[in-house]
Each structure stands twice: as C-alpha cells, then as structure tokens.
N, C-alpha and C. Protein backbone atom coordinates (compact mmCIF):
# COMPACT_ATOMS: atom_id res chain seq x y z
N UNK A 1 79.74 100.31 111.75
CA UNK A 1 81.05 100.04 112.28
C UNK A 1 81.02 100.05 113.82
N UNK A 2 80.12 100.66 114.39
CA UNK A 2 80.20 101.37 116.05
C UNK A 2 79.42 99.52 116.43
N UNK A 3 78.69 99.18 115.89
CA UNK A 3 77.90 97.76 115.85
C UNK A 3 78.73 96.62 116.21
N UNK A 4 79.94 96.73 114.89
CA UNK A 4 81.17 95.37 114.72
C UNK A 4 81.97 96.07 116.33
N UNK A 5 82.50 97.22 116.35
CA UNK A 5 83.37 97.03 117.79
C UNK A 5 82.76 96.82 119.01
N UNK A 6 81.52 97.22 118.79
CA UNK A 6 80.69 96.50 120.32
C UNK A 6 80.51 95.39 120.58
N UNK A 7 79.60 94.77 119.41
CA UNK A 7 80.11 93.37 119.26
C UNK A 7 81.60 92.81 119.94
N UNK A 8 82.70 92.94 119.20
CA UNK A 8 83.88 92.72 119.38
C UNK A 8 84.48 92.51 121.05
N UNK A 9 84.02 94.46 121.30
CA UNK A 9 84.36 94.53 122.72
C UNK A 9 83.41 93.50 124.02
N UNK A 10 82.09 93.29 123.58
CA UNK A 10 81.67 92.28 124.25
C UNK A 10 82.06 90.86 124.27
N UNK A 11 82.13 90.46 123.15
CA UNK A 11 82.51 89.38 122.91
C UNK A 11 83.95 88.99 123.75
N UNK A 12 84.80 89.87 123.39
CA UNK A 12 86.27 90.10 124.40
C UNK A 12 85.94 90.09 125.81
N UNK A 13 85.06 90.66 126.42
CA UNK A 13 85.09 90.67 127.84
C UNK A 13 84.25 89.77 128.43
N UNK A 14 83.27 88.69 127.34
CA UNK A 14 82.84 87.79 127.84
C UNK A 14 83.65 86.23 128.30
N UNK A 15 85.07 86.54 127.24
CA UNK A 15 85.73 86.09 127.76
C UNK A 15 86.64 85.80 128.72
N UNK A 16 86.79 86.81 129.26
CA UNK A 16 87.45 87.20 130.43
C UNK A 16 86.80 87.39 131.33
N UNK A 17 85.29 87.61 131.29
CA UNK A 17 84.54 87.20 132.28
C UNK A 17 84.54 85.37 133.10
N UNK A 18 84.42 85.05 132.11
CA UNK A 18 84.74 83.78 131.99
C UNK A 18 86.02 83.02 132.77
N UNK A 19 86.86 83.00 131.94
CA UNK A 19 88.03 82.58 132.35
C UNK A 19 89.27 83.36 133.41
N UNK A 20 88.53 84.41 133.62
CA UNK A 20 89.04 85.42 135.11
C UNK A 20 88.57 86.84 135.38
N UNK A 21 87.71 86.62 136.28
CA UNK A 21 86.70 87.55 136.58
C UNK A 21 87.65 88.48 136.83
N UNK A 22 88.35 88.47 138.07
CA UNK A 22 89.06 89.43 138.81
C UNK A 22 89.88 90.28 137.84
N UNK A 23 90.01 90.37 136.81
CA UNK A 23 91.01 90.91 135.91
C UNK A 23 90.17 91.96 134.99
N UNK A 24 89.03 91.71 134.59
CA UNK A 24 88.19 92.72 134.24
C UNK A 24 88.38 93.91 133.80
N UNK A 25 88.39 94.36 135.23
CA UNK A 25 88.44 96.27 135.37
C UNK A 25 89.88 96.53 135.42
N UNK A 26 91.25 95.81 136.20
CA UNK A 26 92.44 96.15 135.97
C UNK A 26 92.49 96.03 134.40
N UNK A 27 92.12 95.36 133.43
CA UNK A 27 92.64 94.95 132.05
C UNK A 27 92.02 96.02 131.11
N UNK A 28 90.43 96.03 131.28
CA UNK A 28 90.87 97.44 130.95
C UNK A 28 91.00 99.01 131.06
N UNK A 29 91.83 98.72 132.25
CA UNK A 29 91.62 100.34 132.83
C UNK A 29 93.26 99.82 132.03
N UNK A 30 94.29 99.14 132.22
CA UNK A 30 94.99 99.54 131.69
C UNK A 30 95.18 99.26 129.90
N UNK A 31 94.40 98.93 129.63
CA UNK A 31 94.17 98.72 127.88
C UNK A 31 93.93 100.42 127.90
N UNK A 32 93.26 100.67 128.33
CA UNK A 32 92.77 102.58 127.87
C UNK A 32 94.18 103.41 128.43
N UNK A 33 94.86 103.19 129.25
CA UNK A 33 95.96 103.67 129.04
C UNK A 33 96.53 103.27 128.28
N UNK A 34 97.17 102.53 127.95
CA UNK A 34 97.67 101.82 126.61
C UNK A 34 97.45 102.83 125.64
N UNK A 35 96.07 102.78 124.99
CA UNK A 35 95.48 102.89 124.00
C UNK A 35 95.85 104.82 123.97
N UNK A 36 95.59 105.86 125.57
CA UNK A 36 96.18 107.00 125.74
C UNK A 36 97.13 107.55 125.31
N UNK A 37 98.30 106.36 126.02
CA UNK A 37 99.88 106.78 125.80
C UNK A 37 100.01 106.68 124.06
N UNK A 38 99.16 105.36 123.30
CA UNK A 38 99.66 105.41 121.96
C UNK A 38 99.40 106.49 121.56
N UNK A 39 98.13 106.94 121.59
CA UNK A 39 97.33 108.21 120.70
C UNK A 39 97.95 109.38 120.60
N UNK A 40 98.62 109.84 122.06
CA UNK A 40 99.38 110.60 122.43
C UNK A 40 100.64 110.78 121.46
N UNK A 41 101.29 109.03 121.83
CA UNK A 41 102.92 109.18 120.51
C UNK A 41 102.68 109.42 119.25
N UNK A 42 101.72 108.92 118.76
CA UNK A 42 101.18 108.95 117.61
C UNK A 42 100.92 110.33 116.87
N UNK A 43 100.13 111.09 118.10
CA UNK A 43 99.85 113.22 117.75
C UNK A 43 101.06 113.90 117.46
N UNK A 44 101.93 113.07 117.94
CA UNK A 44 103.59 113.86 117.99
C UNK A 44 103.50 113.52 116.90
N UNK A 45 104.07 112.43 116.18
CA UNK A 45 104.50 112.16 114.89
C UNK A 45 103.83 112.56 113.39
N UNK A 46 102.17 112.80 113.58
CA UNK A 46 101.12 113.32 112.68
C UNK A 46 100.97 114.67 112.81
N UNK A 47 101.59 115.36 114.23
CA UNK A 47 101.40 116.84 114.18
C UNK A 47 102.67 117.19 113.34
N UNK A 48 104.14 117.04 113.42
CA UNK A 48 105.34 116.80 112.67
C UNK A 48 105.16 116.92 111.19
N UNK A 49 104.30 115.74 110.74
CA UNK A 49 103.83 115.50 109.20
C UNK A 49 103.21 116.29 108.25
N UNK A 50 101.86 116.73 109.36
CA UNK A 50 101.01 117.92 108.74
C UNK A 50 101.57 118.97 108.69
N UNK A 51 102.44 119.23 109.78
CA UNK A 51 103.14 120.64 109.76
C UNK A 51 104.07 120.71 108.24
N UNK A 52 104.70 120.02 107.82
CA UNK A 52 105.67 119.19 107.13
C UNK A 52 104.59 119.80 105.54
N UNK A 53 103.78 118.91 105.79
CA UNK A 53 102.78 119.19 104.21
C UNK A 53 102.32 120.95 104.01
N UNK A 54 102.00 121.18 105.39
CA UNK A 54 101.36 122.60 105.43
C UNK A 54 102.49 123.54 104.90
N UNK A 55 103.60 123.17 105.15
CA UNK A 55 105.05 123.99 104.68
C UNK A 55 104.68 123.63 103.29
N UNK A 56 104.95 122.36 102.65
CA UNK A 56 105.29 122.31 100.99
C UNK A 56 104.02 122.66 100.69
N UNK A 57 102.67 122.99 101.13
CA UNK A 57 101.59 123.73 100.17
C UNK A 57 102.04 124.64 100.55
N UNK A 58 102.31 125.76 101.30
CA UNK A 58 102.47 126.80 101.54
C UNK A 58 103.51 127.46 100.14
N UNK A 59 104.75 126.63 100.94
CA UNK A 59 106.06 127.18 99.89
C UNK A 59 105.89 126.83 98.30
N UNK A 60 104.67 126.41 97.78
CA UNK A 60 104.89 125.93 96.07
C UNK A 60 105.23 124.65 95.55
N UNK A 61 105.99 124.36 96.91
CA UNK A 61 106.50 122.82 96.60
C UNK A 61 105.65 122.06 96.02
N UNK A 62 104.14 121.92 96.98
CA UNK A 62 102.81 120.88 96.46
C UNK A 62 103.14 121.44 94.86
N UNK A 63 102.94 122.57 93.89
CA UNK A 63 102.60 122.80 93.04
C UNK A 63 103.68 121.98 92.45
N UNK A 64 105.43 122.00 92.89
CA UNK A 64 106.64 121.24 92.00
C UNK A 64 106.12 120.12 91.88
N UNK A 65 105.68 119.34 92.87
CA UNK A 65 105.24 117.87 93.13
C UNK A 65 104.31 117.64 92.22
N UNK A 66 103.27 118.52 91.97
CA UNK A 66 102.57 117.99 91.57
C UNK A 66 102.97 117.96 89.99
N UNK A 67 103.77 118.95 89.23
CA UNK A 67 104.44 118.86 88.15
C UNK A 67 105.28 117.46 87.77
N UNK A 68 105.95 117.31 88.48
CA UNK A 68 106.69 116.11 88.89
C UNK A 68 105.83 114.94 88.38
N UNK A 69 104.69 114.45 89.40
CA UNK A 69 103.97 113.38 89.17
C UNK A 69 102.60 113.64 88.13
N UNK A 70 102.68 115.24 87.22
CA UNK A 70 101.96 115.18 86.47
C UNK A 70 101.67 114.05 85.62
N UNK A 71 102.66 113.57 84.57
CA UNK A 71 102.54 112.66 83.47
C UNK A 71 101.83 111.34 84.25
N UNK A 72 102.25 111.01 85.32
CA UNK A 72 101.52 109.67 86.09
C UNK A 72 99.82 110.16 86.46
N UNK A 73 99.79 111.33 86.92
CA UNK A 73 98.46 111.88 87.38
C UNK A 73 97.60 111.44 86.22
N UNK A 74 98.08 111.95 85.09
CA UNK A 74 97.20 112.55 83.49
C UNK A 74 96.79 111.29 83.17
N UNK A 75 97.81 110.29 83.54
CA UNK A 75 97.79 108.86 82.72
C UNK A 75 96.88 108.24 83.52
N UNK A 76 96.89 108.16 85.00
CA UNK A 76 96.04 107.15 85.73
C UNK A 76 95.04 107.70 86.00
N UNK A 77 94.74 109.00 85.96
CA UNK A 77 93.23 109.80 86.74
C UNK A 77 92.66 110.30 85.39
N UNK A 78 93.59 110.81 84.23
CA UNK A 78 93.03 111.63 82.93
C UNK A 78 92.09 112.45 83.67
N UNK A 79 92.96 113.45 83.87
CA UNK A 79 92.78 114.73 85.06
C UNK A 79 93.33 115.97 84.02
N UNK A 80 92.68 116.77 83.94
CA UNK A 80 93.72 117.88 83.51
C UNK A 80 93.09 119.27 84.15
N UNK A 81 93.13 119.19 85.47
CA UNK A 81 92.73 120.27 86.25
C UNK A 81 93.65 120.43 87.24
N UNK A 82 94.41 121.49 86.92
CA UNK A 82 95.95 121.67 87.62
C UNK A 82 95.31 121.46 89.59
N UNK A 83 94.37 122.27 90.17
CA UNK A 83 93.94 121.83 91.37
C UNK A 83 93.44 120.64 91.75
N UNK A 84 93.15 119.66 90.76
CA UNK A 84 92.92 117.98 90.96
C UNK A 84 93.96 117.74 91.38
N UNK A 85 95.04 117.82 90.13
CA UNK A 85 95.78 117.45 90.42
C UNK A 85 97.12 117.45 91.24
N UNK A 86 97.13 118.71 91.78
CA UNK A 86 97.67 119.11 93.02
C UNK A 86 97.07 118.32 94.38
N UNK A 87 95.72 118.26 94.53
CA UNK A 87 95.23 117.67 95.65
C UNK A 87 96.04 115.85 95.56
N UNK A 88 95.53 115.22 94.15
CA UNK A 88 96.06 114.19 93.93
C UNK A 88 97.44 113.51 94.43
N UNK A 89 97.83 114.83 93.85
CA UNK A 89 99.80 114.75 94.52
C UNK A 89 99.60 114.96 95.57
N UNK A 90 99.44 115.81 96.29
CA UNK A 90 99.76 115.84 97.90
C UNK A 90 99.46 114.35 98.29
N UNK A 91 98.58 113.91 98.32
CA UNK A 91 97.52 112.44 98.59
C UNK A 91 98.57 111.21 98.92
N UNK A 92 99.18 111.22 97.27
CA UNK A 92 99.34 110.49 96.79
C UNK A 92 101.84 110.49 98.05
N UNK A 93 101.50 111.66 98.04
CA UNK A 93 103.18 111.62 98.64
C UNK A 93 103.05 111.91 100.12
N UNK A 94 102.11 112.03 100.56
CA UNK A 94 101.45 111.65 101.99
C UNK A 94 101.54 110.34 102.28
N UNK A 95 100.72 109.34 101.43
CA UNK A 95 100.40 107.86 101.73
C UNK A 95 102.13 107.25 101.14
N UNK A 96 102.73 108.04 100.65
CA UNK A 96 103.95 107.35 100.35
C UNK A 96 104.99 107.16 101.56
N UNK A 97 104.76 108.24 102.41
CA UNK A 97 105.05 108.91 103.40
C UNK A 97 104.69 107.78 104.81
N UNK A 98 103.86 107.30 104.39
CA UNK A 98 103.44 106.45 105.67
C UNK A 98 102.11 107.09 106.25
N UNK A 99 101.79 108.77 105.74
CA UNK A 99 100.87 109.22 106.59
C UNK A 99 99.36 109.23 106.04
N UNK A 100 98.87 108.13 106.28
CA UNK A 100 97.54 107.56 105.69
C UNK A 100 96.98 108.80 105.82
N UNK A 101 96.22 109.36 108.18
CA UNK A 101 95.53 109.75 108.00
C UNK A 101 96.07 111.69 107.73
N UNK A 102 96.70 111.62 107.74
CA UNK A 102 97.41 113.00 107.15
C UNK A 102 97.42 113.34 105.87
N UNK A 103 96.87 112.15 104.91
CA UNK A 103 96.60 112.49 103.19
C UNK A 103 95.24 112.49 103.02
N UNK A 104 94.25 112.53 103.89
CA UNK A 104 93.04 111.89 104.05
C UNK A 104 92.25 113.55 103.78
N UNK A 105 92.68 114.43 104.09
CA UNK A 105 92.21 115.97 104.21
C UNK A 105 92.07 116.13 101.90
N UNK A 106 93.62 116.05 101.95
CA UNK A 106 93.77 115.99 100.16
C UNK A 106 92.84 114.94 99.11
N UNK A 107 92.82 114.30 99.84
CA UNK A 107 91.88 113.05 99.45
C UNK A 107 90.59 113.23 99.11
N UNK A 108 90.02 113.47 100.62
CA UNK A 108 88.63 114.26 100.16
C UNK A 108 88.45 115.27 99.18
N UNK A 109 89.13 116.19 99.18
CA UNK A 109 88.90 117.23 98.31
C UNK A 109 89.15 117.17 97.44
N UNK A 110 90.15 116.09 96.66
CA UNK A 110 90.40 115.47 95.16
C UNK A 110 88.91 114.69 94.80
N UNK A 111 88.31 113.99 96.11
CA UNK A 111 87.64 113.03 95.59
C UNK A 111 85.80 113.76 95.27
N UNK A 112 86.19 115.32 95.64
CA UNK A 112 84.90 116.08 95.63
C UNK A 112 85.30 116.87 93.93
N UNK A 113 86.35 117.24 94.03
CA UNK A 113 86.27 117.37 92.67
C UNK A 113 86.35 116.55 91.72
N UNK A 114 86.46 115.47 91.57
CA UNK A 114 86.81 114.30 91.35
C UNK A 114 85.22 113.91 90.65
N UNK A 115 84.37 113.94 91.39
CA UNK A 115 82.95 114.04 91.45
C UNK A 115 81.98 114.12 90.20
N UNK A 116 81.66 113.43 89.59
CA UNK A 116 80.47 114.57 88.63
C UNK A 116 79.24 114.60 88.81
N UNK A 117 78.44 113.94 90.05
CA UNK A 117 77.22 114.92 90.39
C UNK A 117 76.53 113.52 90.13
N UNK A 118 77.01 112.53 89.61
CA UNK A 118 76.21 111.29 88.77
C UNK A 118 75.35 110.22 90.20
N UNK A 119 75.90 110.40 91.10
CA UNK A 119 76.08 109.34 92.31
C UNK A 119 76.93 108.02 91.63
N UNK A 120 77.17 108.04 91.07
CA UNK A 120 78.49 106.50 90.48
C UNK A 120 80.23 107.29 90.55
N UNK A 121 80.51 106.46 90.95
CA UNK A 121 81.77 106.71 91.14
C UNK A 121 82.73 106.73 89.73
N UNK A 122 83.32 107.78 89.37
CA UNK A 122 83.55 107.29 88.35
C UNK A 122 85.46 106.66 88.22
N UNK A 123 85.82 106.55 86.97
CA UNK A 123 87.28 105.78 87.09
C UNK A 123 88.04 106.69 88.01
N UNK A 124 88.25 107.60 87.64
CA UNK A 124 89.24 108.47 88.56
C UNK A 124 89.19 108.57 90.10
N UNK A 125 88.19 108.53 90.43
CA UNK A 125 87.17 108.35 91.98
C UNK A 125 88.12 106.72 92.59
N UNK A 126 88.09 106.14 91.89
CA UNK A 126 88.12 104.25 92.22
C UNK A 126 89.53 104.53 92.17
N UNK A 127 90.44 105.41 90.77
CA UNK A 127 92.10 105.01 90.87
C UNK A 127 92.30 105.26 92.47
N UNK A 128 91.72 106.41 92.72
CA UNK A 128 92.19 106.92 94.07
C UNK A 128 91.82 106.60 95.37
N UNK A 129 90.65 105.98 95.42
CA UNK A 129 90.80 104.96 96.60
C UNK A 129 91.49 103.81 96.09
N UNK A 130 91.92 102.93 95.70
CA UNK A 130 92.65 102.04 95.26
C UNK A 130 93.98 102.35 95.47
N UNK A 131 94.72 103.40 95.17
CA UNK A 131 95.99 104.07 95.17
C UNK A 131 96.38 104.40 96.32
N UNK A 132 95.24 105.31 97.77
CA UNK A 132 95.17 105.51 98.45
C UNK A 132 95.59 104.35 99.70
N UNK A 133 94.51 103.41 99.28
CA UNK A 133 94.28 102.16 99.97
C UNK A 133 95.42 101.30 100.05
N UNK A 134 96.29 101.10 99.07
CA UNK A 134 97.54 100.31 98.38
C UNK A 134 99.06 101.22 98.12
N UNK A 135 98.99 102.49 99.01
CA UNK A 135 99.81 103.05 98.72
C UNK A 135 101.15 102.87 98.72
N UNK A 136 102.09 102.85 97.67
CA UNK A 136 103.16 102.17 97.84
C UNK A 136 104.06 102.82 99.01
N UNK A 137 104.64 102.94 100.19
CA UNK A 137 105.13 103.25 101.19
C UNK A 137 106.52 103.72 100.84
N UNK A 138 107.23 104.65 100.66
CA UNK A 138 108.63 104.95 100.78
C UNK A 138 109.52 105.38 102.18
N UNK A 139 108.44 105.40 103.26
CA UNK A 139 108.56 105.41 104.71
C UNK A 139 107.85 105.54 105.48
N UNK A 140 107.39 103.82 105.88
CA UNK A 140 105.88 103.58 106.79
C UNK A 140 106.03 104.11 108.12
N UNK A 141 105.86 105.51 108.08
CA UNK A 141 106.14 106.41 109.42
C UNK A 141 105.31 106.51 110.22
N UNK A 142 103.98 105.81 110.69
CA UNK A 142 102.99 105.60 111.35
C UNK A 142 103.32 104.23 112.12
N UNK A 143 104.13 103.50 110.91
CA UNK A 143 104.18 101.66 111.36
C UNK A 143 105.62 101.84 112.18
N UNK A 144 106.38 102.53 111.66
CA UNK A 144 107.77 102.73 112.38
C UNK A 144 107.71 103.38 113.86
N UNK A 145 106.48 104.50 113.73
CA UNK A 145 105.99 105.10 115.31
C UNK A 145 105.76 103.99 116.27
N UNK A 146 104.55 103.25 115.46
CA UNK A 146 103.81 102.47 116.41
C UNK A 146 105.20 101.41 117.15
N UNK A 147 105.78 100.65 116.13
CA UNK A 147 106.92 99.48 116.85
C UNK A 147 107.93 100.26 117.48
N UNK A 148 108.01 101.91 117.76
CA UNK A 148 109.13 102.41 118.49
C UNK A 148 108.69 102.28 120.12
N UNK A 149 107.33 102.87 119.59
CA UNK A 149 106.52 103.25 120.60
C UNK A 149 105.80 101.57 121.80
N UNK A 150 105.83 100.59 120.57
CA UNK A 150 105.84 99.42 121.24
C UNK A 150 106.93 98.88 121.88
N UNK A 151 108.52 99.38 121.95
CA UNK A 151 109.52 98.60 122.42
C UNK A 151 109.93 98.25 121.48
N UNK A 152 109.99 98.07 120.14
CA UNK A 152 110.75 97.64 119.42
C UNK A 152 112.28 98.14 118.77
N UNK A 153 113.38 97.52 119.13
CA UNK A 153 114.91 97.50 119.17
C UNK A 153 115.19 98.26 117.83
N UNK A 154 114.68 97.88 116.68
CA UNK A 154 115.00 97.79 115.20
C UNK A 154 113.32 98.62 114.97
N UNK A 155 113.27 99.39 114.71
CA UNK A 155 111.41 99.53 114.24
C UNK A 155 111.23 100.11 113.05
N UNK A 156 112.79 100.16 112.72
CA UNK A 156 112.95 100.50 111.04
C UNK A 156 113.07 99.79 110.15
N UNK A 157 113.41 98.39 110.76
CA UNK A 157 113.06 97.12 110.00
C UNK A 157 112.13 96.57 108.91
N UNK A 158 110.83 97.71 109.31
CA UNK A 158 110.15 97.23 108.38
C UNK A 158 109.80 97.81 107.25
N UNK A 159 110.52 98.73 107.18
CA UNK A 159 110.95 99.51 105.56
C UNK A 159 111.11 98.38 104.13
N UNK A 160 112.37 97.60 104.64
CA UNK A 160 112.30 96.98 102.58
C UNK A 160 110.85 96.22 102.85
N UNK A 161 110.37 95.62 103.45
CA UNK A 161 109.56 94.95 103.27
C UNK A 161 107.92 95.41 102.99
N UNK A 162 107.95 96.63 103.69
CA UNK A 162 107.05 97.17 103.36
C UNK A 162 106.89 97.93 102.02
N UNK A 163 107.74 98.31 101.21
CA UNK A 163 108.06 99.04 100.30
C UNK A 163 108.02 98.14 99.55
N UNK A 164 108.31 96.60 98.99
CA UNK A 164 108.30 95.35 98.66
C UNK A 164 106.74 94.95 98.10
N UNK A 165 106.25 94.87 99.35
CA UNK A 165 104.60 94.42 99.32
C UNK A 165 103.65 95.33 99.16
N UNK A 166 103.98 97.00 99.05
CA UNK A 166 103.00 97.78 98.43
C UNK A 166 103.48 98.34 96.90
N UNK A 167 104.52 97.92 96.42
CA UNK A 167 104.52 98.33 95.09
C UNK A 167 103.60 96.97 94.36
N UNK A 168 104.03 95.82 95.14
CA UNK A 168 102.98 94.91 94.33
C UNK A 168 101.50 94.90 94.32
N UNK A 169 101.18 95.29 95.80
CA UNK A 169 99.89 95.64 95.45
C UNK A 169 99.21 97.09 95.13
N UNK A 170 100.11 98.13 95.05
CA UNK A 170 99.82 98.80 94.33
C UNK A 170 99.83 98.75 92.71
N UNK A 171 100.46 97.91 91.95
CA UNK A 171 100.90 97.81 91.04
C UNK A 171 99.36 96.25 90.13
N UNK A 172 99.33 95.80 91.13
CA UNK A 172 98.06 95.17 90.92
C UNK A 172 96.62 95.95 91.52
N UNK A 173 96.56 96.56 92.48
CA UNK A 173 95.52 97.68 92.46
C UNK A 173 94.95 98.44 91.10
N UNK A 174 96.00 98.77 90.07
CA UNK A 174 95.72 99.62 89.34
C UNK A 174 95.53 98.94 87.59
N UNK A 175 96.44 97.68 88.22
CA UNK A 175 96.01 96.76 86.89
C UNK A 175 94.89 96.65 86.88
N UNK A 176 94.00 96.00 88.20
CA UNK A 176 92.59 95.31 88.17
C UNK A 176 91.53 96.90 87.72
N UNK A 177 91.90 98.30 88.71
CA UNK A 177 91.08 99.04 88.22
C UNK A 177 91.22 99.25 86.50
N UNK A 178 91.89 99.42 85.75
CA UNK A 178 92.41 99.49 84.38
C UNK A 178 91.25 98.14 83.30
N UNK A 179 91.53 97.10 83.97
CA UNK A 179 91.16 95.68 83.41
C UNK A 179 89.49 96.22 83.62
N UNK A 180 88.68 96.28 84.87
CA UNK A 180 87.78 96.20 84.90
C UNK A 180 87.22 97.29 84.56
N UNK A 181 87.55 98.46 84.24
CA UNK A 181 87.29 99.86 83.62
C UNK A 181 86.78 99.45 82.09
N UNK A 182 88.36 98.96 81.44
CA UNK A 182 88.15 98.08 79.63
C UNK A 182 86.56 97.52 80.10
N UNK A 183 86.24 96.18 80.72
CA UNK A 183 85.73 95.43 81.08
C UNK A 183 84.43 95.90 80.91
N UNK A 184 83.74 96.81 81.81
CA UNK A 184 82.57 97.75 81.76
C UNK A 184 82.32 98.68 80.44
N UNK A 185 83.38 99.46 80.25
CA UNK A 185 83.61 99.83 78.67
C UNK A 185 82.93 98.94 77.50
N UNK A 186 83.65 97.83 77.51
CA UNK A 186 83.09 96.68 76.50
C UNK A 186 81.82 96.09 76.66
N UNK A 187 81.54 95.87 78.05
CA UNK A 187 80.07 95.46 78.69
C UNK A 187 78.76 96.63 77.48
N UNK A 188 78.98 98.06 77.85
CA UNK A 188 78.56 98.68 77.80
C UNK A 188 77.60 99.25 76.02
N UNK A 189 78.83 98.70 75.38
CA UNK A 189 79.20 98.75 74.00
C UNK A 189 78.51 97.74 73.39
C-alpha cells in the first residue's frame, strides 16, 4: 500500500512539476495543513464516539445490544458464544453509526475469535468483513464531519441517501456471501 501512495504522490507532483513549477512547495505545504486541520476535526468527532461505546460496554448496554441483535447474529454468523457475539454487536452498531474506524478495535477481536486456527477464513470471518465493509449507515457521522468540516451548508444531506445505498449493498453483500457459502458446500460434496 505505502508503494501505490508513492507512486500516486509522485505521479501528482510530476505533474505539477510540469505544468507549474512555482507552486510545488506552496501546494503542498498547504495540502499538509489541510490534511492537519482535517485529522484534527475528525479526533474530535472519533474521540466523542469511542467515549460514547466505552460508556455502553461499560454500563451493560453492549450486553442489551447485543441481546437485541442476537437472533440476526445466530442467523448470519451461527455464533453461539455470548462474547462473539457481543464483540459482533458492538461492530456491527459502530459501522451503523458511521464510525468505521471506531468499530475496527470490536472487529478484530470478533474476528480472532472468530478464528479456528485453520488459516482459511471461515463463513463467519467473510459475514463480517462483508457486513463491516457494506455497513448499512443509520448516521454517516464521519461523512457528515468531513462535509461540515469542508464548508458544506447542508452536510446532513447525505443521510437518506446514504442509508438508501448501504442497505442495498449490504443486503446484497450477504446474499452473495450466503450463495457462495451453498456454492462451496455443494462444490465440496
């Protein structure tokens, strides 16, 4: 990955070498501020979040939640390890949340127990990056930061739409893992 952005970043400044030298070092001395001030708005809103999750594991809540989205857990992971599936839930109402990398801590540790030692990933491993990856959004609070934080008038705007286009592809995420699970099953047989 460190390969593709070097690439990238060269490639970018060969152009601007090019077509205006003099701009260079102003462009990106202020791209890295840019890039500062976001990181910065951004810590506010993810320190907020985690604090936020660290309360509902604390207070039991994770445990209600995870009661809550048991019957969906059992059905899509066929999990029946009350700490799976607690990690699962948190994960899973994090990324609903908007807070990708703030579910990413629960994630791992679902995806270590998750684990059986095989090196193959198994179904439950795949629902959850898939689920993770495609998470249906009930408030893209990272995407709403970023367009506040860009100037944008309305930056809540992009709520129905986002909520729109991840139930579908969440909803096809889990078909295709399901289909190709049968698929290998039958291969196998």
């Amino acid at each position: 990955m460190n390969k593709i952005w070097f690439l990238m970043m060269l490639a970018s400044l060969s152009v601007l070498l090019v077509q205006n030298p003099g701009q260079v070092l102003p462009q990106m001395i202020f791209a890295s501020q840019e890039a500062g001030k976001l990181c910065l708005e951004l810590c506010g809103v993810y320190a907020v979040w985690l604090g936020i999750l660290e309360l509902v594991e604390k207070s039991g809540l994770s445990e209600k939640l995870a009661n809550l989205l048991n019957p969906l857990i059992k059905k899509l992971f066929k999990v029946d390890n009350k700490e799976i599936q607690k990690m699962i839930a948190l994960n899973l109402s994090a990324n609903m949340l908007g807070l990708g990398n703030a579910s990413t801590p629960m994630g791992i540790k679902a995806m270590k127990s998750l684990d059986n030692g095989s090196g193959i990933a198994t179904r439950a491993m795949i629902m959850l990056i898939v689920i993770s990856a495609t998470s249906i959004q009930l408030l893209p609070s990272t995407v709403i930061g970023i367009r506040a934080s860009a100037g944008s008038e309305s930056a809540s705007d992009i709520i129905l739409p986002t909520l729109l286009s991840t139930i579908v592809t969440t909803g096809l995420g889990i078909m295709l893992v399901l289909f190709c699970d049968k698929f290998i099953r039958r291969k196998k047989n």
